[in-house]
Protein backbone atom coordinates (compact mmCIF):
# COMPACT_ATOMS: atom_id res chain seq x y z
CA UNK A 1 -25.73 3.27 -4.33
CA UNK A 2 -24.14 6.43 -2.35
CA UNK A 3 -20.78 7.42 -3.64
CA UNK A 4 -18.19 7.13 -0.92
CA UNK A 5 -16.42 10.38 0.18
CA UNK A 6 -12.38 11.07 -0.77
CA UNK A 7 -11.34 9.38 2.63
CA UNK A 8 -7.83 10.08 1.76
CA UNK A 9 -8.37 14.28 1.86
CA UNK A 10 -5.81 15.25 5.03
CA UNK A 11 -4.19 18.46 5.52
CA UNK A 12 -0.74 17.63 4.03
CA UNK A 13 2.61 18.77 5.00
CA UNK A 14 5.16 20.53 2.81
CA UNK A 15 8.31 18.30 1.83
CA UNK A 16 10.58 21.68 3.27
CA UNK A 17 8.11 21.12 6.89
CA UNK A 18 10.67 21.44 9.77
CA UNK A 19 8.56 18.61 11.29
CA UNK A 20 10.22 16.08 9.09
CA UNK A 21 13.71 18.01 10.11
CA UNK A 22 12.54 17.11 13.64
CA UNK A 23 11.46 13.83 12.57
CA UNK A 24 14.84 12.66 11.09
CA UNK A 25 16.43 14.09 14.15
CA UNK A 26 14.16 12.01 16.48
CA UNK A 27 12.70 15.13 18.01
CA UNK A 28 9.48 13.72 20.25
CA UNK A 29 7.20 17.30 19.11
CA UNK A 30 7.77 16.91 15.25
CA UNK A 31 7.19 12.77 15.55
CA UNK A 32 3.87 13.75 17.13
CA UNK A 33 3.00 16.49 15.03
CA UNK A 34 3.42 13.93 12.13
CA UNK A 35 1.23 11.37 13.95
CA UNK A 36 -1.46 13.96 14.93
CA UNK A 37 -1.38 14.94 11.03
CA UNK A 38 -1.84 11.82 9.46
CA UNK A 39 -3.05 9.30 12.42
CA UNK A 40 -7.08 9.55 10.51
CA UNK A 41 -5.70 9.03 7.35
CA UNK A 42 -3.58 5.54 8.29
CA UNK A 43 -6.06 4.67 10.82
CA UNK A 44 -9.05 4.30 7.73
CA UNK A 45 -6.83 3.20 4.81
CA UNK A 46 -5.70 0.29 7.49
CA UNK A 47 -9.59 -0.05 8.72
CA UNK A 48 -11.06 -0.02 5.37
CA UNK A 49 -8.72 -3.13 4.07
CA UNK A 50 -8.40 -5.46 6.87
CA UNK A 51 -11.63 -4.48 8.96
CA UNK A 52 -12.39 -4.97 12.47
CA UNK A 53 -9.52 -6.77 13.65
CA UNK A 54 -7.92 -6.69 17.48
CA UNK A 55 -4.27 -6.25 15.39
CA UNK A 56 -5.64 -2.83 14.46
CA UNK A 57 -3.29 -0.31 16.98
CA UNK A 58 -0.27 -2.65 16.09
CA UNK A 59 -1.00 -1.88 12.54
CA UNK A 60 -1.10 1.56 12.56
CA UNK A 61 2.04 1.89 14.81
CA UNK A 62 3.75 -0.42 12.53
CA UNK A 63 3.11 1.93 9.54
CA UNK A 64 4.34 5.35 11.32
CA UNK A 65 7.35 2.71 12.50
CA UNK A 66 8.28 2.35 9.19
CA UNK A 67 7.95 5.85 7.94
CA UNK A 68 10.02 6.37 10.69
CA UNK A 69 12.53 4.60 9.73
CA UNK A 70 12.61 5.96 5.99
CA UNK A 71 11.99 9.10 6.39
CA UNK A 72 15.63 9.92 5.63
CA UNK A 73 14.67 8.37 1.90
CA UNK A 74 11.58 10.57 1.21
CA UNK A 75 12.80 13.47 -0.77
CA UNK A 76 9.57 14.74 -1.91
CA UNK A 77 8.06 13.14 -5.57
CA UNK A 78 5.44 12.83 -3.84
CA UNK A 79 3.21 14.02 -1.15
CA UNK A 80 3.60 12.93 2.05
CA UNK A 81 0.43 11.63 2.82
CA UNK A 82 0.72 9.56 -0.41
CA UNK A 83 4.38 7.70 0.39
CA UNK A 84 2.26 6.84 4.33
CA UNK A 85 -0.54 5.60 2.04
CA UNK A 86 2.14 3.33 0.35
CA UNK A 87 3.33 2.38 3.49
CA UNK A 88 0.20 1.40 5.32
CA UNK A 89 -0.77 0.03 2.18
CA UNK A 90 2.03 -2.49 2.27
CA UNK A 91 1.72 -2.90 6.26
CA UNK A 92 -1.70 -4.26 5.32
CA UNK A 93 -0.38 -6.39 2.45
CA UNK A 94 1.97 -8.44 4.63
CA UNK A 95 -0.71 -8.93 7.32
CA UNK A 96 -3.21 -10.24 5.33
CA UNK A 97 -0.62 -12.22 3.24
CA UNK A 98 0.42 -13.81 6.14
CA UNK A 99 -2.41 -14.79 7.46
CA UNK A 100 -2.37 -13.05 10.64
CA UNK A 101 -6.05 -11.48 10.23
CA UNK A 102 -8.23 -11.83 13.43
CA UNK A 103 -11.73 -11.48 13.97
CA UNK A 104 -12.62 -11.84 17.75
CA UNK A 105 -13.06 -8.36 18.40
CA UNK A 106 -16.88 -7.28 20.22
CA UNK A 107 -18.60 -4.98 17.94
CA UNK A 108 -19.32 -2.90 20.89
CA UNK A 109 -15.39 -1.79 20.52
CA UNK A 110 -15.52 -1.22 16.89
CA UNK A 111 -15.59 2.55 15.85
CA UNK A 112 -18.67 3.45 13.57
CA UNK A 113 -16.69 4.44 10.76
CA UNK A 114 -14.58 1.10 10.62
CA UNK A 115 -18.16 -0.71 11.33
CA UNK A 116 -19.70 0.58 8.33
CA UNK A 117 -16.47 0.93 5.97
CA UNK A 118 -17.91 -1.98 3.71
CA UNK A 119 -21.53 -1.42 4.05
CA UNK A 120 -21.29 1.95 2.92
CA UNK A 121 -21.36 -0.90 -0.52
CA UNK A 122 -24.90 -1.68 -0.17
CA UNK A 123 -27.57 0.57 -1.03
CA UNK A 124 -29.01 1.27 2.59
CA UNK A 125 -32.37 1.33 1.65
CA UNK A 126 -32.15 -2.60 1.40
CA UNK A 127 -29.72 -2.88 4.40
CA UNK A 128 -31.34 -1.41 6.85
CA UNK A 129 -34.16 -3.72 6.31
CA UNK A 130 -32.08 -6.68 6.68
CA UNK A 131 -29.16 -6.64 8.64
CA UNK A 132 -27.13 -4.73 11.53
CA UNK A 133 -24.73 -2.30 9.95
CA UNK A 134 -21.72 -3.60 12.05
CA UNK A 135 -22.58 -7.85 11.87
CA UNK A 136 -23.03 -6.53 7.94
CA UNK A 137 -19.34 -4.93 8.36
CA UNK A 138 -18.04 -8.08 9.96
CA UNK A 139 -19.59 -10.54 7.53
CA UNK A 140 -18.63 -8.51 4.89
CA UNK A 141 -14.96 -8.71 5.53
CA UNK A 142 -15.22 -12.01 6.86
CA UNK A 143 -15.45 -12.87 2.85
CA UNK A 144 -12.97 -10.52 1.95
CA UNK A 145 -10.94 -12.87 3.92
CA UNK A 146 -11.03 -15.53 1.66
CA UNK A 147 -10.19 -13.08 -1.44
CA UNK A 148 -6.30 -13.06 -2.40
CA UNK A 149 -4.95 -9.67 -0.65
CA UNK A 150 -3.66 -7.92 -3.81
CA UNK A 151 -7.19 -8.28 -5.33
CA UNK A 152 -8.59 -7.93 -1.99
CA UNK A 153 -6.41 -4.37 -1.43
CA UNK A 154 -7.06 -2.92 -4.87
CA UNK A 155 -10.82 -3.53 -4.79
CA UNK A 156 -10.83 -1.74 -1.66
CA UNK A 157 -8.73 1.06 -2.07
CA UNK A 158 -10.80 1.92 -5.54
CA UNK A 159 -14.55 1.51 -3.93
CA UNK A 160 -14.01 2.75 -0.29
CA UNK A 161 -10.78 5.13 -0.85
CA UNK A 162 -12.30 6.19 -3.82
CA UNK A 163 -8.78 6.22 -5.71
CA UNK A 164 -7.95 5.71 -9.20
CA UNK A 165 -6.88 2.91 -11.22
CA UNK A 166 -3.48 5.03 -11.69
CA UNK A 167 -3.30 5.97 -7.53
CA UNK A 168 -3.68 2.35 -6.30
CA UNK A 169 -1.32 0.90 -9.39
CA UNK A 170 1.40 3.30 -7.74
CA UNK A 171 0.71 2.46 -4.26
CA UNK A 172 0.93 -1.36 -4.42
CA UNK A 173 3.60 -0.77 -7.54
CA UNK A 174 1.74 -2.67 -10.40
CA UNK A 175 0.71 -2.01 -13.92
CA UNK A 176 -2.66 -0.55 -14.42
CA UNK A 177 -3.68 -3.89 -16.29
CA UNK A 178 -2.55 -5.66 -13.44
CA UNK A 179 -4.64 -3.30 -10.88
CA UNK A 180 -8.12 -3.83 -13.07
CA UNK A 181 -7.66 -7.04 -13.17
CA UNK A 182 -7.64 -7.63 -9.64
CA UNK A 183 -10.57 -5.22 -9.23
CA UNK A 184 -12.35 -7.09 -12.05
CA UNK A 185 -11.91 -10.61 -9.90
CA UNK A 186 -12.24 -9.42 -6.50
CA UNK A 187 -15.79 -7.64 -7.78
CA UNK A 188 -16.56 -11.31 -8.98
CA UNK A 189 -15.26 -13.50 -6.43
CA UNK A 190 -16.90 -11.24 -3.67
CA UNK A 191 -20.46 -11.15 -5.69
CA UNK A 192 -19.93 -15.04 -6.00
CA UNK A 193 -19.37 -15.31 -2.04
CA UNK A 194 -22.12 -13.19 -1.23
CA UNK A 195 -24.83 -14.88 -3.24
CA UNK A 196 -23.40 -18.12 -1.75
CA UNK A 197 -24.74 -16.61 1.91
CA UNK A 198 -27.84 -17.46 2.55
CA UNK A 199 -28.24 -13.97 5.14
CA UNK A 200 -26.46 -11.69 2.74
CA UNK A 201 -27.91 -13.28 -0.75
CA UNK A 202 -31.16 -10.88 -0.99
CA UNK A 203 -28.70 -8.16 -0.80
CA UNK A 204 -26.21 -9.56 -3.69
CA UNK A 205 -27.91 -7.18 -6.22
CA UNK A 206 -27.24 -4.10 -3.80
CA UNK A 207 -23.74 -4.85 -3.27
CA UNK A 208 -20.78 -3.57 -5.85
CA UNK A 209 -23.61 -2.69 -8.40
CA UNK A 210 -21.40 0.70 -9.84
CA UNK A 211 -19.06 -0.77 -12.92
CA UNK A 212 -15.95 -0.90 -11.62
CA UNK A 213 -12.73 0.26 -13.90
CA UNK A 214 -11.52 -2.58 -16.21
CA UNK A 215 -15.02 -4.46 -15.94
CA UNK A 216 -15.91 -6.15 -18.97
């Protein structure tokens, strides 16, 4: 199984940047200088955990909103691009808590890099036998769906952010026990839904095969 890239490696911004001055002030330049810096990185952490979903802009505009709106708190512990991961992190927390994920979105619209977020899982030498990358991507997070979104989000963030146990316990602010555990179930619940799909089953073997963190 290929190792997923750091997708979370962005050029970062000092704490002492006058675009976060400008941003407090409302300045239209720094708030699009911050946008322009960051827009890949919230764009794939938001792809990567809810998937192809026609709430996708609103998302992302709903994070920068909201950083927006703190900025004034951030005073530097930690990097910026970290407190937006936080951010879009919870964004995508409340959506999928609330229920408000939708699916009827063409897969002609879908970017490649959302489309294959989740079968970058499978080892491609089996997937590309069997099934389109992007109705892979859709199915795939189709059974997400039905995965509670902590354990949903913390799965995620460790196999396609490629964070660690420690990163994604401080982003949705829970112990570390807590954050294997719900990688530990997710891994199961998932494996359990696959082999329950009668298209996807002859890849179940393929699919979260690395030991995860907190696996027993």
């Amino acid at each position: 199984m290929s190792t997923p890239a750091k997708a979370h490696a962005v050029p970062e911004l000092a704490a002492d940047d006058p675009c976060l001055a400008g941003c407090r002030a409302g300045r239209p330049e720094a708030i699009e200088k911050l946008f322009r810096t960051y827009a890949g990185m919230v764009e794939g952490v938001i792809g990567r955990i809810v998937g192809p979903t026609p709430d996708f802009e609103d998302l992302v505009q709903t994070t920068f909103a909201e950083a927006l709106g703190n900025l004034g708190r951030f005073r530097g512990e930690a990097k910026i691009s970290t407190w937006l991961c936080g951010i879009a992190v919870h964004v995508a927390h409340h959506h999928l808590r609330a229920g408000k994920v939708r699916r009827h979105v063409s897969l002609e619209l879908v970017t490649d890099d959302r489309a294959t977020a989740l079968p970058a899982l499978v080892d491609q030498s089996v997937a590309d036998k069997t099934i389109d990358g992007r109705r892979l991507a859709s199915k795939l997070h189709a059974l997400c769906d039905r995965i509670a979104p902590k354990k949903r989000i913390a799965l995620l963030l460790y196999v396609m952010e490629d964070r660690s146990v420690e990163e994604i316990a401080a982003l949705m602010r829970a112990t570390q026990t807590a954050t294997r555990s719900r990688m530990y179930f997710a891994r199961r619940e998932l494996r359990k839904l696959i082999r329950a799909d009668a298209e996807l089953r002859d890849l179940a073997d393929g699919l979260l095969g690395a030991t995860l963190e907190g696996d027993a």
